[in-house]
N, C-alpha and C. Protein backbone atom coordinates (compact mmCIF):
# COMPACT_ATOMS: atom_id res chain seq x y z
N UNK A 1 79.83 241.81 -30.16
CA UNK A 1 79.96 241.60 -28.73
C UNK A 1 80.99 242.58 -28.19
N UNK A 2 80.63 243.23 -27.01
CA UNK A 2 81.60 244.38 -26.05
C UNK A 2 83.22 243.50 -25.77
N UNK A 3 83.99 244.03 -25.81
CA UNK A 3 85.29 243.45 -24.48
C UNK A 3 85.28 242.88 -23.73
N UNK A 4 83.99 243.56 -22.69
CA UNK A 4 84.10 242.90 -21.46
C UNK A 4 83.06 241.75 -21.73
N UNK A 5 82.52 241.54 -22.34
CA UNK A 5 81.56 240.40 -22.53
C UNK A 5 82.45 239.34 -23.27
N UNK A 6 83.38 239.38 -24.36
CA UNK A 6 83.99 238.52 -25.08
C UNK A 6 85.04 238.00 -23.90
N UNK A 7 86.08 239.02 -23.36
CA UNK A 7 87.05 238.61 -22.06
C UNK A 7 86.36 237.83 -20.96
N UNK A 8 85.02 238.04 -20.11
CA UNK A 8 84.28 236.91 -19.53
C UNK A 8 83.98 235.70 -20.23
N UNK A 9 83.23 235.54 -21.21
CA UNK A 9 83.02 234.28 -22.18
C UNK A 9 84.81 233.44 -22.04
N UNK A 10 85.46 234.40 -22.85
CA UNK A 10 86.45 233.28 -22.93
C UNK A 10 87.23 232.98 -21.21
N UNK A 11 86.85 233.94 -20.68
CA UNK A 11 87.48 233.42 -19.25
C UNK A 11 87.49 232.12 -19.00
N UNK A 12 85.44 232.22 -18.94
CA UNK A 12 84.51 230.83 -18.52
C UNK A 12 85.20 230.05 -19.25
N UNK A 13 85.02 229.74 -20.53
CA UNK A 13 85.75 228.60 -21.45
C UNK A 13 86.49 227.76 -21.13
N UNK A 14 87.95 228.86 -20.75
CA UNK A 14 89.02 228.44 -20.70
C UNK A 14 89.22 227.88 -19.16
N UNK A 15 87.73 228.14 -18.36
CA UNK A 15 87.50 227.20 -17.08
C UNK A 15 88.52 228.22 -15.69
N UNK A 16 88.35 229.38 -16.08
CA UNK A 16 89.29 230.24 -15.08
C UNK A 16 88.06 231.13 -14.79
N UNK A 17 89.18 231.08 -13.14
CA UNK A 17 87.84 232.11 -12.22
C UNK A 17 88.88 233.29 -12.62
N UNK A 18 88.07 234.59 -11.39
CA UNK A 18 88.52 235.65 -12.05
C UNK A 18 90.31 235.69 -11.25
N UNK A 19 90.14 235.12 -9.85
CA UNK A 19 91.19 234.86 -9.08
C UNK A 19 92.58 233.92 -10.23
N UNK A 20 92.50 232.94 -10.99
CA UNK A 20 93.48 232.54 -11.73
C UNK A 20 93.67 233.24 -12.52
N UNK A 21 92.72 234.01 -13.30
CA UNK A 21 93.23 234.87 -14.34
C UNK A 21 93.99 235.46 -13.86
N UNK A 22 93.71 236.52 -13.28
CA UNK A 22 94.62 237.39 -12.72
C UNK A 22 95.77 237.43 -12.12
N UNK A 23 95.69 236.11 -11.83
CA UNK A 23 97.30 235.62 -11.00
C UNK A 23 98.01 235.38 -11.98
N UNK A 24 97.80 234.29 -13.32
CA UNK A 24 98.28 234.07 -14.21
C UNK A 24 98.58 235.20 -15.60
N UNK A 25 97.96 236.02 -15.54
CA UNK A 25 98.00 237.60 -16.47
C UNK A 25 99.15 238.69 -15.46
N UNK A 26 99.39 238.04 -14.12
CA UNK A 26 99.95 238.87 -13.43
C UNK A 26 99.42 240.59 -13.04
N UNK A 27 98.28 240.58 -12.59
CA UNK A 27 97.41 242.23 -13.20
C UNK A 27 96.27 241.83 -11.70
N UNK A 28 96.21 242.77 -10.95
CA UNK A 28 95.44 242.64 -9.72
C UNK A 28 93.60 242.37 -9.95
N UNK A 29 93.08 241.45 -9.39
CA UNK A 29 91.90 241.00 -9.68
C UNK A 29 91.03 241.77 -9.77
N UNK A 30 91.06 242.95 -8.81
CA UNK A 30 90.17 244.16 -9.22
C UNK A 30 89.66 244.71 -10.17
N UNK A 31 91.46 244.79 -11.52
CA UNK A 31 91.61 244.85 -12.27
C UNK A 31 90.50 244.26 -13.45
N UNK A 32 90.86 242.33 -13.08
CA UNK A 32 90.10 241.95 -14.05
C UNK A 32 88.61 241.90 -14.11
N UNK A 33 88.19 242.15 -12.64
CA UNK A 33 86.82 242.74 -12.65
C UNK A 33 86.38 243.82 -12.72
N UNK A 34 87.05 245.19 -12.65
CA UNK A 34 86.86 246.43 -13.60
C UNK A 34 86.26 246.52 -15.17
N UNK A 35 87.31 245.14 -15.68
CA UNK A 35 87.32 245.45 -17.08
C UNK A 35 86.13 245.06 -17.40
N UNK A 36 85.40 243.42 -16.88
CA UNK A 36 84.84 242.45 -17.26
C UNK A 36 83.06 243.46 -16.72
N UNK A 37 83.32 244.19 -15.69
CA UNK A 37 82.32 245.20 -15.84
C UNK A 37 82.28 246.21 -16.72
N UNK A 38 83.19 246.23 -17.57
CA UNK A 38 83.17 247.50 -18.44
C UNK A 38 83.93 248.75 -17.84
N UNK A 39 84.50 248.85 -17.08
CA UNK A 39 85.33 250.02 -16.39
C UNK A 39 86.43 250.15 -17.34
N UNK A 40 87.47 251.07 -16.99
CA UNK A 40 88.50 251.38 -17.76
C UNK A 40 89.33 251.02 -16.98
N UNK A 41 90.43 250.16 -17.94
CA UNK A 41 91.78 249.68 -17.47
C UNK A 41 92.60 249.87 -18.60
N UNK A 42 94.04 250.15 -18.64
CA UNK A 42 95.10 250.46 -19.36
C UNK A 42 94.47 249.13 -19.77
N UNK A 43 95.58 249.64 -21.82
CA UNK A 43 95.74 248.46 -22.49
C UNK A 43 96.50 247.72 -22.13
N UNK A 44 97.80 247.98 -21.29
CA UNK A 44 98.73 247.22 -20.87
C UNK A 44 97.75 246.03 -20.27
N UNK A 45 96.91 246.16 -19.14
CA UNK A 45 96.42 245.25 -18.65
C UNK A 45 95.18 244.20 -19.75
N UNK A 46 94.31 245.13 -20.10
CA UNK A 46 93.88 244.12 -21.88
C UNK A 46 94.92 242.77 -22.32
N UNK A 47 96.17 243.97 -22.50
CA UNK A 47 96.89 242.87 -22.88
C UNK A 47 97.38 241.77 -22.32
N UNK A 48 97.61 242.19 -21.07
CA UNK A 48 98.33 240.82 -20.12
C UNK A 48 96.93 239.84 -19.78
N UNK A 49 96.06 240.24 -20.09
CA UNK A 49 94.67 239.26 -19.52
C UNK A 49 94.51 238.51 -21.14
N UNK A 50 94.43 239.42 -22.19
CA UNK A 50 94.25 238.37 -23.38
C UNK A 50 95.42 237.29 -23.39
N UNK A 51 96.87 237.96 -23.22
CA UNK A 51 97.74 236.64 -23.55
C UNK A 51 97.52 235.77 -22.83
N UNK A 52 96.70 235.11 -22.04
CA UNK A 52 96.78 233.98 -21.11
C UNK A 52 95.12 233.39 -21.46
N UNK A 53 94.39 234.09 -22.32
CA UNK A 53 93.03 233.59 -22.98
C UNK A 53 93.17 232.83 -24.41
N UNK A 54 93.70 231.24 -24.29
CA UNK A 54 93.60 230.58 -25.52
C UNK A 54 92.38 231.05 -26.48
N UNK A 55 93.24 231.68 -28.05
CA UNK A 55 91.94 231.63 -29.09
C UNK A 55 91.23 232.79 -28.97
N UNK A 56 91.62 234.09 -27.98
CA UNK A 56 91.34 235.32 -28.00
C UNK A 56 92.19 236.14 -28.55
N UNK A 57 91.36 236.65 -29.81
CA UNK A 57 92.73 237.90 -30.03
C UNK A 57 91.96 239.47 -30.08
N UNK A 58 92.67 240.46 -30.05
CA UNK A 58 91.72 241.35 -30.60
C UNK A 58 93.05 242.50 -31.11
N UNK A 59 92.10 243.21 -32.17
CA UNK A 59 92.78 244.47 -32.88
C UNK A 59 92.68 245.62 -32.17
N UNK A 60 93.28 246.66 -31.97
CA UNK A 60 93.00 247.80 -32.11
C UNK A 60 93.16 248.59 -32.60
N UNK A 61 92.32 249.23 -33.13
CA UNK A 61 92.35 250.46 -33.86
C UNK A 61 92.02 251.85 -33.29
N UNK A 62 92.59 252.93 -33.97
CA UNK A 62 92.24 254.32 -33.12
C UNK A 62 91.04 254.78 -33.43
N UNK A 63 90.21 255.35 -32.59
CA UNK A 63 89.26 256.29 -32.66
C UNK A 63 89.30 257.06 -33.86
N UNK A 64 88.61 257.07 -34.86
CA UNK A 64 88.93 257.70 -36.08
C UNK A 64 88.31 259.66 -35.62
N UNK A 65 89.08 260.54 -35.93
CA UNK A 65 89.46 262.09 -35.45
C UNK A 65 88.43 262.43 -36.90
N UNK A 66 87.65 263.77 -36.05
CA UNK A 66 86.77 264.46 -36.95
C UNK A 66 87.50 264.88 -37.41
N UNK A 67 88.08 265.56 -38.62
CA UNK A 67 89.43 266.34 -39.08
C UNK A 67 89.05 267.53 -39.31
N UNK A 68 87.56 267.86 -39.43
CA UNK A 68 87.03 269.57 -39.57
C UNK A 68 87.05 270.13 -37.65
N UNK A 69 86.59 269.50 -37.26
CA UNK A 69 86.62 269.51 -35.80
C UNK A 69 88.22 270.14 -35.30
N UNK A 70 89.01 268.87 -35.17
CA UNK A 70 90.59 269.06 -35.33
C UNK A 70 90.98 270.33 -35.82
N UNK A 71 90.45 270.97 -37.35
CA UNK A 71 90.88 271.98 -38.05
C UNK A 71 90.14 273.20 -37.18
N UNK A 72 88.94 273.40 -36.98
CA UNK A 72 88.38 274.26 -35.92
C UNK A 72 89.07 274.40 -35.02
N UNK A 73 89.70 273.52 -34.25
CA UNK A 73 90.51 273.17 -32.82
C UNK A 73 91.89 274.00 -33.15
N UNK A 74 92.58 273.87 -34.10
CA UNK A 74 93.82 274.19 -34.62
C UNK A 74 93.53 275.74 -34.51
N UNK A 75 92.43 275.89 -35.31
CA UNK A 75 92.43 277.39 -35.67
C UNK A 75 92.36 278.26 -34.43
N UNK A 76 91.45 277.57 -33.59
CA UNK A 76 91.16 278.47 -32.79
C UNK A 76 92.32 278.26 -31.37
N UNK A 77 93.17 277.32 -31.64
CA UNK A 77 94.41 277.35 -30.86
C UNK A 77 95.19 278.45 -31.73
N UNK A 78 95.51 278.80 -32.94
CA UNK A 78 96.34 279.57 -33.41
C UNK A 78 96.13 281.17 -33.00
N UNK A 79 94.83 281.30 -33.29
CA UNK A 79 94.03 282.83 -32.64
C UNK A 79 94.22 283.30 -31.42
N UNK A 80 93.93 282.13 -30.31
CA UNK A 80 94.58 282.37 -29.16
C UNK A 80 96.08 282.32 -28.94
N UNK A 81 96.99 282.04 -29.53
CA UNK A 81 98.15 281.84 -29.97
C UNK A 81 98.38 283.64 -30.35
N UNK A 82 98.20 284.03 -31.07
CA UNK A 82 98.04 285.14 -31.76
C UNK A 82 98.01 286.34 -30.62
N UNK A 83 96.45 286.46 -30.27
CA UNK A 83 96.40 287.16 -29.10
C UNK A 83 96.88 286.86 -28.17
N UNK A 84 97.54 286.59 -27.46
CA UNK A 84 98.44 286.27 -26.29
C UNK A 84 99.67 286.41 -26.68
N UNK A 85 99.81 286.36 -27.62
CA UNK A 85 101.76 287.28 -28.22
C UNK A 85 101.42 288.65 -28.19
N UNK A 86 99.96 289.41 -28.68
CA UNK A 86 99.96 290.43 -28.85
C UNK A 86 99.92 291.61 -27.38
N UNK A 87 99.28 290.44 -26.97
CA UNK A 87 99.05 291.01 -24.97
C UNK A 87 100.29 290.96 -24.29
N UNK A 88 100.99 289.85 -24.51
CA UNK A 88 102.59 289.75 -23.95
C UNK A 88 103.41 290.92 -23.95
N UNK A 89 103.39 291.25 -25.40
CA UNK A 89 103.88 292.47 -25.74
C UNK A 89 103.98 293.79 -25.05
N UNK A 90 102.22 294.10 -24.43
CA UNK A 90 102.00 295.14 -23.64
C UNK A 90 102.23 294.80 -21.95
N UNK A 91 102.98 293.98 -21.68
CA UNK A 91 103.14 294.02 -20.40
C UNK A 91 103.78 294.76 -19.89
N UNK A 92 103.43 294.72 -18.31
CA UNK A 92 104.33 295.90 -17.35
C UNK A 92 105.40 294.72 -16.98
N UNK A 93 106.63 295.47 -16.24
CA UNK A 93 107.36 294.46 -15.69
C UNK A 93 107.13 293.81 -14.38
N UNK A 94 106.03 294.30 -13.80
CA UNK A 94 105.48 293.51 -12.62
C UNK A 94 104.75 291.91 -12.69
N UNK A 95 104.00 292.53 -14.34
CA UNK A 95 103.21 291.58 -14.69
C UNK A 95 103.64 290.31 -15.35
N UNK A 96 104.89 290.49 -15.32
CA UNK A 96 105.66 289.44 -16.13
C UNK A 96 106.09 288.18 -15.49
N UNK A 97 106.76 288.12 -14.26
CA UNK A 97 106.60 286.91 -13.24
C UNK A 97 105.40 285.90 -13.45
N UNK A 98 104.42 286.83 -12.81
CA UNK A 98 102.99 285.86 -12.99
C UNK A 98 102.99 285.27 -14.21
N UNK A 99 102.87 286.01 -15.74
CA UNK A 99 102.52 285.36 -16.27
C UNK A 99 103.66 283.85 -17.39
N UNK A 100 104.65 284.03 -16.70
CA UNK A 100 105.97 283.57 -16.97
C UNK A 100 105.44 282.45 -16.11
N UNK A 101 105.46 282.56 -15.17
CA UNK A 101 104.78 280.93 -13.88
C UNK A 101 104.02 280.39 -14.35
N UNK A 102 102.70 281.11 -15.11
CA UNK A 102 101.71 279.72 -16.10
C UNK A 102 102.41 279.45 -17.10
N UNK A 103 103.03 280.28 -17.94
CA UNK A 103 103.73 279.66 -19.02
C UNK A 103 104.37 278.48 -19.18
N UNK A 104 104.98 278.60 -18.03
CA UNK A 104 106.01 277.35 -17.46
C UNK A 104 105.12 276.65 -17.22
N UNK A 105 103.47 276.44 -16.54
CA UNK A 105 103.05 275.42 -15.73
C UNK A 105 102.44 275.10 -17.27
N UNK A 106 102.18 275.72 -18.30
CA UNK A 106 101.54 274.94 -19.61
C UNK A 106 102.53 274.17 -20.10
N UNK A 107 104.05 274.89 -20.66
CA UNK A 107 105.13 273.96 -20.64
C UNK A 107 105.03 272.62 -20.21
N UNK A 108 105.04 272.94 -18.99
CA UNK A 108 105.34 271.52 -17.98
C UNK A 108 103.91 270.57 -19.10
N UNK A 109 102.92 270.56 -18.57
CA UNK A 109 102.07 270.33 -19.07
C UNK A 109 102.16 269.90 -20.52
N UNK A 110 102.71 270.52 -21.24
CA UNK A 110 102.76 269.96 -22.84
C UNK A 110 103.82 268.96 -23.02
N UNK A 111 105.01 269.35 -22.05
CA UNK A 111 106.33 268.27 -22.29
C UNK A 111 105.53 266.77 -21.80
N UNK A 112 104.93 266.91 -20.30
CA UNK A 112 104.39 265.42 -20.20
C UNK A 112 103.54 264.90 -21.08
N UNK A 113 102.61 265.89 -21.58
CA UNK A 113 102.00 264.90 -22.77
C UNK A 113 102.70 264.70 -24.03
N UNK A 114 103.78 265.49 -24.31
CA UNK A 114 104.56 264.95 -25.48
C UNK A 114 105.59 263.73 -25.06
N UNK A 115 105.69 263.74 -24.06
CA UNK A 115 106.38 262.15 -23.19
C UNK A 115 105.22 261.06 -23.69
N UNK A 116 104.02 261.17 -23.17
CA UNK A 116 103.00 259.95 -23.49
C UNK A 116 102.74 260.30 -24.86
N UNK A 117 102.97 260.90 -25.66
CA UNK A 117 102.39 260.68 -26.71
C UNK A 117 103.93 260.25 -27.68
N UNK A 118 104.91 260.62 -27.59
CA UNK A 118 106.10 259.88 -27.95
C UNK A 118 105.94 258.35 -27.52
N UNK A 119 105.85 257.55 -27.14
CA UNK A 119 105.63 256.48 -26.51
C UNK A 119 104.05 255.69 -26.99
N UNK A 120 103.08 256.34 -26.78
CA UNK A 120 101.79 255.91 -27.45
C UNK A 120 101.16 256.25 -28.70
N UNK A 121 101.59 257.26 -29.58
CA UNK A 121 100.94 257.27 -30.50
C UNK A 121 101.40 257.54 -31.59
N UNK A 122 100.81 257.89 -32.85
CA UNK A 122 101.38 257.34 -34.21
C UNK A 122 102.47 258.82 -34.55
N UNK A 123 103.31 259.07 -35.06
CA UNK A 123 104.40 259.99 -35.57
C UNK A 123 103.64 261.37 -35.66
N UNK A 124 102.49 261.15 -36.56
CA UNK A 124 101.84 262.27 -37.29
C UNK A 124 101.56 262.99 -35.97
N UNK A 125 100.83 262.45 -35.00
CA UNK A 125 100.27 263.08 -33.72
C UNK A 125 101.29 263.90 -32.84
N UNK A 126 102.33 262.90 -32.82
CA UNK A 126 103.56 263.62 -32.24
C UNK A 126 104.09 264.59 -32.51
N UNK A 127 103.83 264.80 -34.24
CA UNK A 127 105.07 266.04 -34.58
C UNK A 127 103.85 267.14 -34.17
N UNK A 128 102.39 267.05 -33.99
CA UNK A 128 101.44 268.16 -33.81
C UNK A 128 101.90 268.56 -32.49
N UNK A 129 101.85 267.39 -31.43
CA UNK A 129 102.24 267.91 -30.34
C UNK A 129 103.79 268.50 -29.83
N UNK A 130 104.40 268.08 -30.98
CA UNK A 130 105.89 269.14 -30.53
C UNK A 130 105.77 270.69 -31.40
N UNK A 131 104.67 270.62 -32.42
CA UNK A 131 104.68 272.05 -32.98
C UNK A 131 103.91 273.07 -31.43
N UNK A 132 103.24 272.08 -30.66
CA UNK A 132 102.35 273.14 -29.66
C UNK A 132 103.16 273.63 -28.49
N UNK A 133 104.13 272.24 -28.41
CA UNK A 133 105.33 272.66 -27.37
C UNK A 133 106.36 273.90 -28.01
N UNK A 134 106.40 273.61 -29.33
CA UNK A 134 107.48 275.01 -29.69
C UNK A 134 106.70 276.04 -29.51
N UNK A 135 104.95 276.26 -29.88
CA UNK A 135 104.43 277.63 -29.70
C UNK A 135 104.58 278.18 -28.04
N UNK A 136 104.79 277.11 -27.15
CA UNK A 136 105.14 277.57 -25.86
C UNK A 136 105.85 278.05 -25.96
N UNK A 137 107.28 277.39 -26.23
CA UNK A 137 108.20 277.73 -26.30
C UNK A 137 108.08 279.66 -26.84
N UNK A 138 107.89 279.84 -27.74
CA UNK A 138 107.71 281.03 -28.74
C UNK A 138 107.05 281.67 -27.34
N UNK A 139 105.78 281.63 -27.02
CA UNK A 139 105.17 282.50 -26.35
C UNK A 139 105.97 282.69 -24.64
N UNK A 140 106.79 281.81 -24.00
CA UNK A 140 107.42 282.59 -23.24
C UNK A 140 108.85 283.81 -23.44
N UNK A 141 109.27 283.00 -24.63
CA UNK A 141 110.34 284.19 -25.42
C UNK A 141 109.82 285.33 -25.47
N UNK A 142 108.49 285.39 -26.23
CA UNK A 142 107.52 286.73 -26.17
C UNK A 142 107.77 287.18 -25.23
N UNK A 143 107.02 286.57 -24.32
CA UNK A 143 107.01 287.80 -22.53
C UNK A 143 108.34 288.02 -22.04
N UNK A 144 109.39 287.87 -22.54
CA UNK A 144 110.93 288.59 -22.40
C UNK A 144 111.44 289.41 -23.05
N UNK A 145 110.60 289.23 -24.30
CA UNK A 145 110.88 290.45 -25.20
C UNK A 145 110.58 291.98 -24.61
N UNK A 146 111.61 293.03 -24.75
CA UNK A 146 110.76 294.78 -23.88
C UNK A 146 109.40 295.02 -25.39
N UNK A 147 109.21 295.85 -24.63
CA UNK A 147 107.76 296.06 -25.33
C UNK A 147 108.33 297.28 -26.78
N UNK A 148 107.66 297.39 -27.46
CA UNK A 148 108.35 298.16 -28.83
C UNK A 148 107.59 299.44 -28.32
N UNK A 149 108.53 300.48 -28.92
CA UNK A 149 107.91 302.20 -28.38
C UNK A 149 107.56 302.37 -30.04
N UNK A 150 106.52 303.23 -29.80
CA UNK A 150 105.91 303.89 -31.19
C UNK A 150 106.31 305.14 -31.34
């Protein structure tokens, strides 16, 4: 049986409309009719609607990760990684602003997801995502580096 089919069943049961649930889960009714249609709602809210469902529990587990997929993904983040130190290198000094401003806007970008992922997910995931924040890191150092004369 789906979520949203087990979370309705035990609603009914437990003799609650969708209006008490929700008052009593503290989580806006919309909410609990999002879910109970199958929409997406934070687990936070899952959770505040199960604790108030006598005799409902549920597990979660993660999405199990293709790991050849992942390893494809890696690689071909490293390559691009690669070439883009090597292009950095040949810049003019005009061209360096601009590309210093995305750098920063990927930065930005990697620190907030290493914020949610410090907070949501398991260690192993985290230290991947602070190795991608240091390759930022690395690749704006690059574009400050002067370019080497031959």
């Amino acid at each position: 049986m789906r979520l949203k089919d087990e979370i309705r069943e035990a609603r009914l049961r437990a003799g609650f409309s969708q209006n008490t649930l929700a008052r009593l889960a503290k989580v806006p009714r919309s909410q609990l009719r999002k879910l109970e249609e199958g929409g997406n709602v934070t687990l936070a809210t899952v959770q505040k609607i199960l604790d108030q469902l006598p005799g409902v529990e549920m597990t979660l587990s993660p999405t199990p990760v293709d790991t050849q997929e992942l390893e494809e993904a890696l690689q071909a983040l490293l390559a691009a990684t690669q070439r883009l130190l090597s292009i950095l290198g040949g810049l003019r000094p005009v061209e360096k602003p601009y590309v210093e401003d995305k750098l920063l806007e990927v930065q930005d970008a990697m620190l907030e997801h290493l914020e949610r992922e410090r907070t949501s997910r398991p260690p192993s995931r985290f230290k991947l995502a602070q190795q991608m924040a240091d390759m930022i890191d690395e690749l704006k150092m690059a574009g400050n580096k002067p370019k080497k004369r031959r």
